[in-house]
C-alpha atoms as a PDB file:
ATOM      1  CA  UNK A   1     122.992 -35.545 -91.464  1.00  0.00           C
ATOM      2  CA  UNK A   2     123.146 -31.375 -91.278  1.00  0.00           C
ATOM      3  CA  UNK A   3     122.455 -32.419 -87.035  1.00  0.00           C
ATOM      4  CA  UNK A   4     125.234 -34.971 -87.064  1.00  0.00           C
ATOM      5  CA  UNK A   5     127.770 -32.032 -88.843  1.00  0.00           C
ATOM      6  CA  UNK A   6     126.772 -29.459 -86.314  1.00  0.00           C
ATOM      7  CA  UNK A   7     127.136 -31.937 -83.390  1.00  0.00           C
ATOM      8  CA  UNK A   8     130.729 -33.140 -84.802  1.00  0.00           C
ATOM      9  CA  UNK A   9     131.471 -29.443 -85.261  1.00  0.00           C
ATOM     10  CA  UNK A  10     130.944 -28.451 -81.567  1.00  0.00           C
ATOM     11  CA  UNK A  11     132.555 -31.746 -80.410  1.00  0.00           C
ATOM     12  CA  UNK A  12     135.876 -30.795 -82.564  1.00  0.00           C
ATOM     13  CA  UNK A  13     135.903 -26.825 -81.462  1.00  0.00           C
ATOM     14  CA  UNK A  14     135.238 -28.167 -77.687  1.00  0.00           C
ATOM     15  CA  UNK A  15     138.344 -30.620 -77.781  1.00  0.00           C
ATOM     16  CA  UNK A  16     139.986 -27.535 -79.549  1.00  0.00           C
ATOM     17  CA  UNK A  17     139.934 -25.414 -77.103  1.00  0.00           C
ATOM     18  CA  UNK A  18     140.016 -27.771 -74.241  1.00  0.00           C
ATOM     19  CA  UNK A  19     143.547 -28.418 -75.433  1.00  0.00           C
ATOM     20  CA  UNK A  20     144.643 -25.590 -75.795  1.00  0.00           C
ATOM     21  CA  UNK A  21     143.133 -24.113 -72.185  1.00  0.00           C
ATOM     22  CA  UNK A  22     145.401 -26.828 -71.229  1.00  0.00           C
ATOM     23  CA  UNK A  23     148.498 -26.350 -72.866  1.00  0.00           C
ATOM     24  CA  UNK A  24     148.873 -22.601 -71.135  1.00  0.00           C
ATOM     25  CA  UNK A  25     151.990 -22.432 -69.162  1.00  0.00           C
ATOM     26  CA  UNK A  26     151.161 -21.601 -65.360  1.00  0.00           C
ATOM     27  CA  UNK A  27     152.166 -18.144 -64.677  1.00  0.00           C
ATOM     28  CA  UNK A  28     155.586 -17.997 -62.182  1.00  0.00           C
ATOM     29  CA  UNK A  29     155.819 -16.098 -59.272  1.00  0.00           C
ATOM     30  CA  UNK A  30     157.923 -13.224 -59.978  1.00  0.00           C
ATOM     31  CA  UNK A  31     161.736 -13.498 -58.053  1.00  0.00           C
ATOM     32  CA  UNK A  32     161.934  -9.988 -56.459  1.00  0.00           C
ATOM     33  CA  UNK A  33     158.655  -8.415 -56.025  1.00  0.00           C
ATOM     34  CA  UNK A  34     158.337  -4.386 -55.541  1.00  0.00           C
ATOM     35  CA  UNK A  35     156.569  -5.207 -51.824  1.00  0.00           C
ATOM     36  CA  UNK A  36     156.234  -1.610 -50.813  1.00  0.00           C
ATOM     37  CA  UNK A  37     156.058   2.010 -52.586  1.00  0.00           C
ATOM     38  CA  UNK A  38     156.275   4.739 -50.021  1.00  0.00           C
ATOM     39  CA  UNK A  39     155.073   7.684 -52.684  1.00  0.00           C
ATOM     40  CA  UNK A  40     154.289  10.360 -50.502  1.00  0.00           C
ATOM     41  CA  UNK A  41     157.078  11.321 -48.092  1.00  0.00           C
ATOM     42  CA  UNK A  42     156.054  12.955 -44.559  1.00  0.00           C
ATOM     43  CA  UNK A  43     155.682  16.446 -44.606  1.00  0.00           C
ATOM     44  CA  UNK A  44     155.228  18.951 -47.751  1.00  0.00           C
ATOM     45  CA  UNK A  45     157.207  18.402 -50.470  1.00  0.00           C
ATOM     46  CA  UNK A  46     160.102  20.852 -50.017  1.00  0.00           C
ATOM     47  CA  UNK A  47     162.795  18.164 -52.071  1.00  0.00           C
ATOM     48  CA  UNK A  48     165.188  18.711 -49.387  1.00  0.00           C
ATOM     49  CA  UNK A  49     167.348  15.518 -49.473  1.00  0.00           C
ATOM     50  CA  UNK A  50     165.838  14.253 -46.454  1.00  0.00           C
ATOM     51  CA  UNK A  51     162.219  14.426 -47.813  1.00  0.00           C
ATOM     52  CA  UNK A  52     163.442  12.520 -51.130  1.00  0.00           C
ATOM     53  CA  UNK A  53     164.989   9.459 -49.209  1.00  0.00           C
ATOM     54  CA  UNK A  54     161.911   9.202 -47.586  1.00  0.00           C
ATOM     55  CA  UNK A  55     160.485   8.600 -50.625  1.00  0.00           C
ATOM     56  CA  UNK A  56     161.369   5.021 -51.408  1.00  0.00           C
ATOM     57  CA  UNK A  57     160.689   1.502 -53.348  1.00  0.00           C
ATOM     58  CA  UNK A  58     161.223  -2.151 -51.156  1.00  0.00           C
ATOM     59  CA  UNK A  59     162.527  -4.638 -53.509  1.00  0.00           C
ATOM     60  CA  UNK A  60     161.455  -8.533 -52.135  1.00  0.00           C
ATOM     61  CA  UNK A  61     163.356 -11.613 -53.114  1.00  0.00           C
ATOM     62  CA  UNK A  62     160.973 -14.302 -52.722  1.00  0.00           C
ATOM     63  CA  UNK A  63     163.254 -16.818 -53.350  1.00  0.00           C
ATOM     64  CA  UNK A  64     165.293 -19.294 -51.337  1.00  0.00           C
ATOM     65  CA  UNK A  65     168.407 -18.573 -53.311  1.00  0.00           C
ATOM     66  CA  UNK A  66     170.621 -15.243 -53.805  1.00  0.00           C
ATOM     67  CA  UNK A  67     169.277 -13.514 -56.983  1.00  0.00           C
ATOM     68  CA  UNK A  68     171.667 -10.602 -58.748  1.00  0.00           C
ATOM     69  CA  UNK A  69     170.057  -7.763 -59.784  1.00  0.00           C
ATOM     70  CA  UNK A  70     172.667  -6.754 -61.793  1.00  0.00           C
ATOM     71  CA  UNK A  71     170.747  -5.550 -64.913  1.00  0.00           C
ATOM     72  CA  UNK A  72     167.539  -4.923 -63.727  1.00  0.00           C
ATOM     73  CA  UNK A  73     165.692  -1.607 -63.450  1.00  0.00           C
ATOM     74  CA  UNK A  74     163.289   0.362 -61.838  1.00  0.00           C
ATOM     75  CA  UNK A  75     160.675   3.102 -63.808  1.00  0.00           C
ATOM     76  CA  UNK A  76     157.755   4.701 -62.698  1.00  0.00           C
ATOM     77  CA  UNK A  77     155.073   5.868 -65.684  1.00  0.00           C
ATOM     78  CA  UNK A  78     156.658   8.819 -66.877  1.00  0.00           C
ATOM     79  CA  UNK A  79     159.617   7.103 -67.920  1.00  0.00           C
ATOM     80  CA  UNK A  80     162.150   8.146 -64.942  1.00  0.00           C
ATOM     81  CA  UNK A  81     164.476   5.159 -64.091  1.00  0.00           C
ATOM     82  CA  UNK A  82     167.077   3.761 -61.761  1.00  0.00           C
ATOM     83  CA  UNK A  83     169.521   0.370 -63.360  1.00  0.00           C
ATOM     84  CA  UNK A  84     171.495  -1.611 -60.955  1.00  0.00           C
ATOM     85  CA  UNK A  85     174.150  -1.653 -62.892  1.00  0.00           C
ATOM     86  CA  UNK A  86     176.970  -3.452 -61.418  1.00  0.00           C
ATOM     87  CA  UNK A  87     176.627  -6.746 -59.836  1.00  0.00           C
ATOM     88  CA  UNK A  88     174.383  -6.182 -56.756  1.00  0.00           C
ATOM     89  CA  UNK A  89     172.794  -9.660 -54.849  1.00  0.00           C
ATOM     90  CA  UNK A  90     169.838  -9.945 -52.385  1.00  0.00           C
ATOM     91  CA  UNK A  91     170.052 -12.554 -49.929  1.00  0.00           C
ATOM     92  CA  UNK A  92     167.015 -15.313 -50.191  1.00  0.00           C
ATOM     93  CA  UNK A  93     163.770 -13.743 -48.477  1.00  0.00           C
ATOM     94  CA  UNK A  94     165.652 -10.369 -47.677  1.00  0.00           C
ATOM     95  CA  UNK A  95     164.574  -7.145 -49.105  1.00  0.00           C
ATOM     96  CA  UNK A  96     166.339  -3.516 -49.921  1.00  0.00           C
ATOM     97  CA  UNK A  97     164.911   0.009 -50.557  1.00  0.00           C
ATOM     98  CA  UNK A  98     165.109   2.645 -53.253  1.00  0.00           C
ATOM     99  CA  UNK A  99     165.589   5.517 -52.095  1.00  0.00           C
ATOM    100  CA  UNK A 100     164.891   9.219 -54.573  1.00  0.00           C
ATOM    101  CA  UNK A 101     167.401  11.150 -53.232  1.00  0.00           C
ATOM    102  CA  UNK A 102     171.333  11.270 -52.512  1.00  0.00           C
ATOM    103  CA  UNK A 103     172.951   9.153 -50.428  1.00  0.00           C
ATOM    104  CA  UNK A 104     175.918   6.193 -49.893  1.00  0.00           C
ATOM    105  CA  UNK A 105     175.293   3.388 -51.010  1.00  0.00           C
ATOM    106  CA  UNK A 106     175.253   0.060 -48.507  1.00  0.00           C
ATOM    107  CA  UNK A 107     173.886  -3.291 -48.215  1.00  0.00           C
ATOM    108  CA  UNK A 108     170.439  -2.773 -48.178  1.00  0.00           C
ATOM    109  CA  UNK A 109     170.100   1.291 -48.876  1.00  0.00           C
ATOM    110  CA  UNK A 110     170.251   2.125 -52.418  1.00  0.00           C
ATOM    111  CA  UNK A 111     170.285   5.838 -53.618  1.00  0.00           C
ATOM    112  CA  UNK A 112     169.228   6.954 -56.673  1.00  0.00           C
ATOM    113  CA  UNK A 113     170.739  10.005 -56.915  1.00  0.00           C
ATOM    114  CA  UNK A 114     167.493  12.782 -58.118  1.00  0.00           C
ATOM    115  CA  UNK A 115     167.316  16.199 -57.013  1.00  0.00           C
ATOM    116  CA  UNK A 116     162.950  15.969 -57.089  1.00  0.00           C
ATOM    117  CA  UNK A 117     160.514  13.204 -56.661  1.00  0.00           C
ATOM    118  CA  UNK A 118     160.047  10.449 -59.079  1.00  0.00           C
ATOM    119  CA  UNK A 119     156.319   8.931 -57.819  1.00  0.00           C
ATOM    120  CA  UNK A 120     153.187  10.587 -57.958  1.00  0.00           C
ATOM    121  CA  UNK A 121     151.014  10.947 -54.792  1.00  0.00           C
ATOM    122  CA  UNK A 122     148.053  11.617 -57.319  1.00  0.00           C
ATOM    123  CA  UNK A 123     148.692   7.832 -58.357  1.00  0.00           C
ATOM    124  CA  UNK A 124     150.992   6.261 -60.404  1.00  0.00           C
ATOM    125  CA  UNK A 125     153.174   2.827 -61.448  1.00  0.00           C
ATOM    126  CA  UNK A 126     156.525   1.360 -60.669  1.00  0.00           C
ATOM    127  CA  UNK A 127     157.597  -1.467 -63.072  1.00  0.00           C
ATOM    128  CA  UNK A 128     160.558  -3.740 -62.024  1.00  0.00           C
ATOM    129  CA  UNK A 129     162.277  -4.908 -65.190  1.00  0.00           C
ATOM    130  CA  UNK A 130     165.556  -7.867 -65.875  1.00  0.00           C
ATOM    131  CA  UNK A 131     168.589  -6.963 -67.825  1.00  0.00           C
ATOM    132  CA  UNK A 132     166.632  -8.357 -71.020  1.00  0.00           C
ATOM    133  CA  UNK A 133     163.525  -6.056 -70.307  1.00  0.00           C
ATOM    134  CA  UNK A 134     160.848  -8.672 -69.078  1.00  0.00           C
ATOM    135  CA  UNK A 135     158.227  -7.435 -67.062  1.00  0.00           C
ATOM    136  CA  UNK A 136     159.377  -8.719 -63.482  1.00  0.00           C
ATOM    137  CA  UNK A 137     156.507  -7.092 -61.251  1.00  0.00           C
ATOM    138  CA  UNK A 138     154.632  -3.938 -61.089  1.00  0.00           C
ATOM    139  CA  UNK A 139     152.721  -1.995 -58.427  1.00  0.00           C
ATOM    140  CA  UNK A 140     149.830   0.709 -59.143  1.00  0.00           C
ATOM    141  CA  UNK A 141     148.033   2.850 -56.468  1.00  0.00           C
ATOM    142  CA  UNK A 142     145.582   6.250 -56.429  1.00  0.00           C
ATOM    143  CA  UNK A 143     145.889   8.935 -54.691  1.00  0.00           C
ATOM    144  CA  UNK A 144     144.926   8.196 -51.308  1.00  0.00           C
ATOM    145  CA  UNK A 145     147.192   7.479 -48.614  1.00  0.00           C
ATOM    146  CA  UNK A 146     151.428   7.785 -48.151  1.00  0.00           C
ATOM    147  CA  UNK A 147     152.279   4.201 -49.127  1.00  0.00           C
ATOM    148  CA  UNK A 148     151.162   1.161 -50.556  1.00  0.00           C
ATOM    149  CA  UNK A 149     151.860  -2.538 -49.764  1.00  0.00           C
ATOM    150  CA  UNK A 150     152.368  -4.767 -53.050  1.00  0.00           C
END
């Protein structure tokens, strides 16, 4: 009898957690990945405008439709962040770039407007975030190199 109990008891924690396994949504692919982080601009850092456009995030839509990113914002780890915050679409499949420093905006240049550098060449994050603060995608790299392909 105490055999048949344990037996019934694996059987029922089994189908359990079979079921459950199962019922776990399948993860999306993001809509606008952060595709490349150039951290490190060429030369020393000297924060002349120049070297801070050079610095620079490429925002991906992966998507066959027009996405608004109206809303949405970009942070690195220390809490520094740009908000596109007027109505501001990204063709399906086309991408646009971050820049640090000053500059006008246009279709695919965006500026943020900082007088230093916001990424870290020792290493660091940047998080991509929606107008209701869900995680959209994120990119992490060390402190090797000048850039980093998401």
């Amino acid at each position: 009898m105490k055999r048949r109990l344990i037996s019934l008891g694996a059987a029922l924690a089994f189908a359990v957690g079979g079921s459950l396994a199962a019922a776990a949504p399948a993860q999306a692919a993001p809509v606008v990945t952060i595709s490349k982080v150039y951290y490190n601009s060429p030369g020393s850092d000297t924060g002349t405008n120049t070297s801070l456009n050079a610095e620079y995030v490429r925002l991906t839509n992966t998507r066959s439709v027009v996405v608004n990113l109206k809303g949405y914002y970009l942070r690195d780890k220390t809490g520094y962040v740009y908000t596109f915050t007027t109505d501001y679409k990204v063709a399906a499949g086309n991408s646009i770039i971050v820049h640090t420093g000053k500059g006008t905006n246009s279709g695919t240049h965006r500026y943020w407007g900082r007088s230093w550098y916001v990424w870290n060449n020792s290493g660091d994050t940047a998080y991509l975030r929606n107008a209701s603060g869900s995680l959209v995608d994120s990119c992490t790299w060390g402190s090797s190199g000048s850039y980093t392909n998401c």
